[in-house]
N, C-alpha and C. Protein backbone atom coordinates (compact mmCIF):
# COMPACT_ATOMS: atom_id res chain seq x y z
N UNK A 1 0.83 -1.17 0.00
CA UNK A 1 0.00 0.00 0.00
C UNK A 1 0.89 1.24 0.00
N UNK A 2 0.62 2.01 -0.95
CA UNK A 2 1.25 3.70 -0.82
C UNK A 2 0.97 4.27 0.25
N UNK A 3 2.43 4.87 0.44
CA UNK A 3 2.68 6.30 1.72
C UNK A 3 1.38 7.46 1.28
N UNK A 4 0.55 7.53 2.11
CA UNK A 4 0.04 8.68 2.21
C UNK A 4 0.41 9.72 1.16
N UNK A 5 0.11 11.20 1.08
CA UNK A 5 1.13 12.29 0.76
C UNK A 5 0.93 13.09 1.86
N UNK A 6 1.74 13.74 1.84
CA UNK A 6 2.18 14.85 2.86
C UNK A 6 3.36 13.86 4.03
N UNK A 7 2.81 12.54 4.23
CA UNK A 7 3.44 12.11 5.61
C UNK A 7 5.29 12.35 5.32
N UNK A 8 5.47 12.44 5.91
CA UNK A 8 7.47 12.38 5.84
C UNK A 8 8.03 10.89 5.35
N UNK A 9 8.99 11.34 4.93
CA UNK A 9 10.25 10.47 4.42
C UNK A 9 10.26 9.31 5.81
N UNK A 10 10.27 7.95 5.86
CA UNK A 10 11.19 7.19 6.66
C UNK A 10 11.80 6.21 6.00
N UNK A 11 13.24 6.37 6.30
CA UNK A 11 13.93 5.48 5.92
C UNK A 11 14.96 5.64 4.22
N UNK A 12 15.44 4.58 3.76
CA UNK A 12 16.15 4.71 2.38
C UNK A 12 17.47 5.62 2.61
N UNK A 13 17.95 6.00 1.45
CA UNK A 13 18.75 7.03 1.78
C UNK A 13 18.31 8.70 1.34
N UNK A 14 19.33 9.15 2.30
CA UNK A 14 18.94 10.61 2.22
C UNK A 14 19.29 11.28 1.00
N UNK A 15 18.22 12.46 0.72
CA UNK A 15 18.81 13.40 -0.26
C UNK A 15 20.12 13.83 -0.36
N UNK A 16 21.05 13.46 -1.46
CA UNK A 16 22.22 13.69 -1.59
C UNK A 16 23.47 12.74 -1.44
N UNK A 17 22.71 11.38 -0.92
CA UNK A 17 23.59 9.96 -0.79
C UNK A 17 24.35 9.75 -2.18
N UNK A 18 25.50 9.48 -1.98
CA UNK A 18 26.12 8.51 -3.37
C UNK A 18 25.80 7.31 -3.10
N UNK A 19 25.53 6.49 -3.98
CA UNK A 19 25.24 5.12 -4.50
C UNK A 19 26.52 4.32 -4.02
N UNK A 20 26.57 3.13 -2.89
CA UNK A 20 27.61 2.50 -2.61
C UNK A 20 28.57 2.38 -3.98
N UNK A 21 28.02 1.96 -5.00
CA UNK A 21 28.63 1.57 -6.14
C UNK A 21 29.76 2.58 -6.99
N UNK A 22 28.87 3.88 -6.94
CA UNK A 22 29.41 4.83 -7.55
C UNK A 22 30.82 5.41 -6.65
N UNK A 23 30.63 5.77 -5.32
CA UNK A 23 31.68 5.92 -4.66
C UNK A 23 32.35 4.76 -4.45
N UNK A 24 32.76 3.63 -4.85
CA UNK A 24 33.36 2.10 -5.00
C UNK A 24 34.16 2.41 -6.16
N UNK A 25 33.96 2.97 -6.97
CA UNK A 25 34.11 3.31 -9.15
C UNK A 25 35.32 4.65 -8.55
N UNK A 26 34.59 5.85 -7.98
CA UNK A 26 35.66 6.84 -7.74
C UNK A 26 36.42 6.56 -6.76
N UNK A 27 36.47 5.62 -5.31
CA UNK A 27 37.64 5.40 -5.08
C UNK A 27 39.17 4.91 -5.56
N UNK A 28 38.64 3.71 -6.46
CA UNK A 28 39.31 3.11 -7.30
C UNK A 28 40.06 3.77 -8.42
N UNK A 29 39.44 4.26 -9.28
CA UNK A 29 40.10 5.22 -9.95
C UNK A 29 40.63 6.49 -9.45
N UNK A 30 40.21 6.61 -8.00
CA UNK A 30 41.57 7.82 -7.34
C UNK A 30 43.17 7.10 -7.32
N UNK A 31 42.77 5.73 -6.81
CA UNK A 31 43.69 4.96 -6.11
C UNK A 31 44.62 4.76 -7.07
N UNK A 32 43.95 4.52 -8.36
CA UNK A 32 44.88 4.39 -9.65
C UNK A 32 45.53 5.78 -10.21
N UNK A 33 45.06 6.46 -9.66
CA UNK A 33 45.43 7.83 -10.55
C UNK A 33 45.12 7.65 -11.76
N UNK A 34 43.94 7.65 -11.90
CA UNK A 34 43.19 7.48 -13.36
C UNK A 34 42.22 8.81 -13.75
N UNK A 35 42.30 9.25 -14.55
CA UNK A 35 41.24 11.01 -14.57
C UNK A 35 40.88 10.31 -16.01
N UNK A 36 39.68 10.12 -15.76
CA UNK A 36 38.45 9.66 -17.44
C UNK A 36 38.71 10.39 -18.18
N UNK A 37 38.45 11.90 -18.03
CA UNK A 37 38.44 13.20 -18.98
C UNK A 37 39.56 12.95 -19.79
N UNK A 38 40.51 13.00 -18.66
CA UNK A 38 41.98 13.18 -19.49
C UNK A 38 42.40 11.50 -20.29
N UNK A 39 41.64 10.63 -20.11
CA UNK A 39 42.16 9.42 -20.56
C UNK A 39 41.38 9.57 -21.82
N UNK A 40 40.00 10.03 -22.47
CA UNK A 40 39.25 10.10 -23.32
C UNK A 40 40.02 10.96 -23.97
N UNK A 41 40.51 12.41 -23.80
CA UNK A 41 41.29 13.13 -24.40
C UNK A 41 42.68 12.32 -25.33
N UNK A 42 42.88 11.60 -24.31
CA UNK A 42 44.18 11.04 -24.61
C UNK A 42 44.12 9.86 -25.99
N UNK A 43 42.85 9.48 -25.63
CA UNK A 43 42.86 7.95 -26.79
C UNK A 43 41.92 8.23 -27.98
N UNK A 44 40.85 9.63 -27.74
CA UNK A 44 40.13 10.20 -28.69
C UNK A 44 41.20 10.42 -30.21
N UNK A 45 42.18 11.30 -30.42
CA UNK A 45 42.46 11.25 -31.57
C UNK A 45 42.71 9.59 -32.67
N UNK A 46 43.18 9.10 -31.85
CA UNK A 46 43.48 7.56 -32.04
C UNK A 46 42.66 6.89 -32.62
N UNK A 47 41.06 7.51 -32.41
CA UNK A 47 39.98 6.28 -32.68
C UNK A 47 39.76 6.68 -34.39
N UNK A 48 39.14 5.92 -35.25
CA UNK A 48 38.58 5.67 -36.47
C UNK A 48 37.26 6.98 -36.23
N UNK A 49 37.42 7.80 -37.48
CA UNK A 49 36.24 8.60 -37.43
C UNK A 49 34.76 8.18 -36.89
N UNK A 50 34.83 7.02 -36.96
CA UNK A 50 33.21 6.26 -37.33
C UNK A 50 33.42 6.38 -35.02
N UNK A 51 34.15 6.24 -34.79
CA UNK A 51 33.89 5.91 -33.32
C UNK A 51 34.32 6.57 -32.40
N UNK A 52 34.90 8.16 -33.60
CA UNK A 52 34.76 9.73 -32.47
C UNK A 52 33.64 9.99 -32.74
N UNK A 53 32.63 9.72 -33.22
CA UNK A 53 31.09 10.10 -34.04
C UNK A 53 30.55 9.70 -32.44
N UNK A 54 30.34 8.00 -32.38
CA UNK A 54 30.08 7.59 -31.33
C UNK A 54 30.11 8.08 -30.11
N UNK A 55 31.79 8.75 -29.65
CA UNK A 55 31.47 8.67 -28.39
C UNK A 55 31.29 10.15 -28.20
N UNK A 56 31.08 11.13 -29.27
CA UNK A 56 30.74 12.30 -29.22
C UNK A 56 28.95 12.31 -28.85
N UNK A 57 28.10 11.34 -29.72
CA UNK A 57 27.25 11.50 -29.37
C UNK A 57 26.62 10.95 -28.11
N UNK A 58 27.69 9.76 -27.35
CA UNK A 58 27.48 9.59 -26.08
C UNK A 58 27.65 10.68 -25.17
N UNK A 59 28.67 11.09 -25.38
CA UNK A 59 28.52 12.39 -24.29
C UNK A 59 27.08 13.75 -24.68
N UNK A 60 26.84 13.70 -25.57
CA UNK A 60 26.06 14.93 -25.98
C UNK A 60 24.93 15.49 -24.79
N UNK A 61 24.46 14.22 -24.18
CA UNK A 61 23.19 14.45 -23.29
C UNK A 61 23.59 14.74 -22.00
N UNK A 62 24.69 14.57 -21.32
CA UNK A 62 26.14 15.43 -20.55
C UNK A 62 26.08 16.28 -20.90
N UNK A 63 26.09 16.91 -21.88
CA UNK A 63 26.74 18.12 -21.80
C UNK A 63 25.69 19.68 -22.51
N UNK A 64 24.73 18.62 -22.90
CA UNK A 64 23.26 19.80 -23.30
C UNK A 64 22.14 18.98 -22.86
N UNK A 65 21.46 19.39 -22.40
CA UNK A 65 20.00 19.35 -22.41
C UNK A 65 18.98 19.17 -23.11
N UNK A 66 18.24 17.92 -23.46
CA UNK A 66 17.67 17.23 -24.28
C UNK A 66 16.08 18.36 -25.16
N UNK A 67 15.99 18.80 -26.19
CA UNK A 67 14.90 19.60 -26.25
C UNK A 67 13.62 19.06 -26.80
N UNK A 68 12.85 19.93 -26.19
CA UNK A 68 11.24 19.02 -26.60
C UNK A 68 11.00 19.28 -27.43
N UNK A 69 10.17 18.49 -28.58
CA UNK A 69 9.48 19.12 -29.65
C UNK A 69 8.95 19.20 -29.77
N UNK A 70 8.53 20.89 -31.17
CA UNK A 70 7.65 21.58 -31.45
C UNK A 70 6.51 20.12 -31.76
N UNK A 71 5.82 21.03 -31.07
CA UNK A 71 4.17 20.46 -31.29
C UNK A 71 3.18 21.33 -32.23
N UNK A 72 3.09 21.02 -33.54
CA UNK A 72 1.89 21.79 -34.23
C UNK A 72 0.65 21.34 -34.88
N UNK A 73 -0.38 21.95 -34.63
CA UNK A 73 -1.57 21.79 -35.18
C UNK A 73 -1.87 22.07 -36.40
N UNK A 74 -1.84 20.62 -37.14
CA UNK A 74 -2.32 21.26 -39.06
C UNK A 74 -3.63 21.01 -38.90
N UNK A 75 -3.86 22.16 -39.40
CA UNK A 75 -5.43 22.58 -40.40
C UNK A 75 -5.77 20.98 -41.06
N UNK A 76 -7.21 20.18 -40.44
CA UNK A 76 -7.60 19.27 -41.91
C UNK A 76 -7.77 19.82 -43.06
N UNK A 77 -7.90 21.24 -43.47
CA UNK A 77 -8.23 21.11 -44.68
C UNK A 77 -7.08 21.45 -45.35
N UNK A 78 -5.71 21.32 -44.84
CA UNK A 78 -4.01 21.62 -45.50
C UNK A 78 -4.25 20.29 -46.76
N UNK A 79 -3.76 20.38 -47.58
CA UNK A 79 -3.36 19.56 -48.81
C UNK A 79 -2.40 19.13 -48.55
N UNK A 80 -2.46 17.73 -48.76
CA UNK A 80 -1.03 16.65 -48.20
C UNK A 80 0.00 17.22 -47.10
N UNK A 81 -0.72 17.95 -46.10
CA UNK A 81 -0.32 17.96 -45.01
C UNK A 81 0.89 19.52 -45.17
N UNK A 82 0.52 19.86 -46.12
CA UNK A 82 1.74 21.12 -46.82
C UNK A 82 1.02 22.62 -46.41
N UNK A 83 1.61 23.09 -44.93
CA UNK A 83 1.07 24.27 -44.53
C UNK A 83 2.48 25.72 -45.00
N UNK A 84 1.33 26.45 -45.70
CA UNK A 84 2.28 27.77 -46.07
C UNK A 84 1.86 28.94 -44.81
N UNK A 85 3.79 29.55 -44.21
CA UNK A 85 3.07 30.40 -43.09
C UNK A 85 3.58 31.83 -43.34
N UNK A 86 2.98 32.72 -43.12
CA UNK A 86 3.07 34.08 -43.83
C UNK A 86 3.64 34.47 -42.37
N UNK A 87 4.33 35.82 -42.57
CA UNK A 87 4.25 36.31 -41.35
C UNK A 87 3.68 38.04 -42.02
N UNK A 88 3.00 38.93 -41.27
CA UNK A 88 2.25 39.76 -41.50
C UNK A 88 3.33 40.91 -41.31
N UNK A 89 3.52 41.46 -41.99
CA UNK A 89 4.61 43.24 -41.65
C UNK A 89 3.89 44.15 -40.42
């Protein structure tokens, strides 16, 4: 059965916990002296065009903000869906 709303938080972890796992990943790679950034930098020129494409577009959603799209309303009576839009002076 669902918590109420309004009642308070008990239990789980708190706002702002790291994930055992994730702080497990950055100890380790402190321990190594390992910096991602700089290791991607480092092996990026190296790769085959086809798989700086790749990991460019892996990072993309890092580093911008995903945008919504335009939503528009065509007219039924548009012809094959082909709307002409004026703008007025």
């Amino acid at each position: 059965m669902a918590r109420p709303l309004g009642t308070p938080k008990t239990g789980g972890r708190k706002k702002g916990t790291p994930n055992k796992q994730t702080l497990w990943l950055q100890d380790q790679l402190e321990s190594q002296s390992i910096d991602v950034a700089s290791k991607i930098f480092e092996i990026f020129p190296m790769l085959a065009p086809e798989k700086q494409v790749d990991v460019l577009l892996n990072l993309l959603p890092y580093l911008y903000p995903k945008r919504k799209p335009i939503e528009m309303d065509v007219p039924s009576d548009a012809e094959d869906g082909i709307i002409f839009v004026t703008t007025e002076p």
